[in-house]
Protein backbone atom coordinates (compact mmCIF):
# COMPACT_ATOMS: atom_id res chain seq x y z
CA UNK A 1 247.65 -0.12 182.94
CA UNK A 2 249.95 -0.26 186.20
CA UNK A 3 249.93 1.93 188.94
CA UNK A 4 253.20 2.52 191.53
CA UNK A 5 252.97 3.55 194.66
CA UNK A 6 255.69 3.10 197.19
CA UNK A 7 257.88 1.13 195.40
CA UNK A 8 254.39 -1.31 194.70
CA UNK A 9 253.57 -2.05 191.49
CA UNK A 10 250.00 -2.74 190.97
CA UNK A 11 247.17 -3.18 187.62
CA UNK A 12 244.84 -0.75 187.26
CA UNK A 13 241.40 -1.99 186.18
CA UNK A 14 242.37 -1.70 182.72
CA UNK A 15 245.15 -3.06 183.50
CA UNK A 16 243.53 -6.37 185.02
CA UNK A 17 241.30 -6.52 182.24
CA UNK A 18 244.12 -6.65 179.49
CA UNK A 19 246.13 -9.12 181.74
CA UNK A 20 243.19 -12.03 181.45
CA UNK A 21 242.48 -11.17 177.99
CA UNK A 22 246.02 -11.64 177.36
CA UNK A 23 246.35 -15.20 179.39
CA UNK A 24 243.44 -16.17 177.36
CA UNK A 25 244.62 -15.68 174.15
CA UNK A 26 247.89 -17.43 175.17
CA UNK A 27 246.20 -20.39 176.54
CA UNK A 28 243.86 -20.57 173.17
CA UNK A 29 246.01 -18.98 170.53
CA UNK A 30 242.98 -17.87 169.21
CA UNK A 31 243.79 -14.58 166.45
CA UNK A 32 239.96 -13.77 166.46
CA UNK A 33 241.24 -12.80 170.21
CA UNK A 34 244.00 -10.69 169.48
CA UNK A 35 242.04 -8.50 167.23
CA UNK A 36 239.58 -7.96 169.42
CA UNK A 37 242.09 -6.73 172.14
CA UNK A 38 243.44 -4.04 169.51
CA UNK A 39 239.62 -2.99 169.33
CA UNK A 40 239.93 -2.62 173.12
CA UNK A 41 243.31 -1.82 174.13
CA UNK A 42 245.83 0.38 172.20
CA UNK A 43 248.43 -2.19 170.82
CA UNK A 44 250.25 -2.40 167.56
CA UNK A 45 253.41 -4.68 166.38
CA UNK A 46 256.13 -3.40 164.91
């Protein structure tokens, strides 16, 4: 989800995409949100 280059860190698209999703569930606290980011992004809690 990042890229480096030259010492520059940088999202990839995917990257971007999981970065809003993630600000919005922060700012709503929504769950229904957070499941729907496992659907799209690999993430699990240990």
């Amino acid at each position: 989800m990042i890229h480096i280059e030259k010492n520059i860190v940088s999202l990839t698209k995917k990257g971007d995409e999981f970065t809003s999703k993630a600000i919005d569930y922060i700012m709503t606290n929504e769950d229904a949100q957070i499941e729907d980011m496992k659907d799209d992004f690999f993430l699990f809690r240990g």
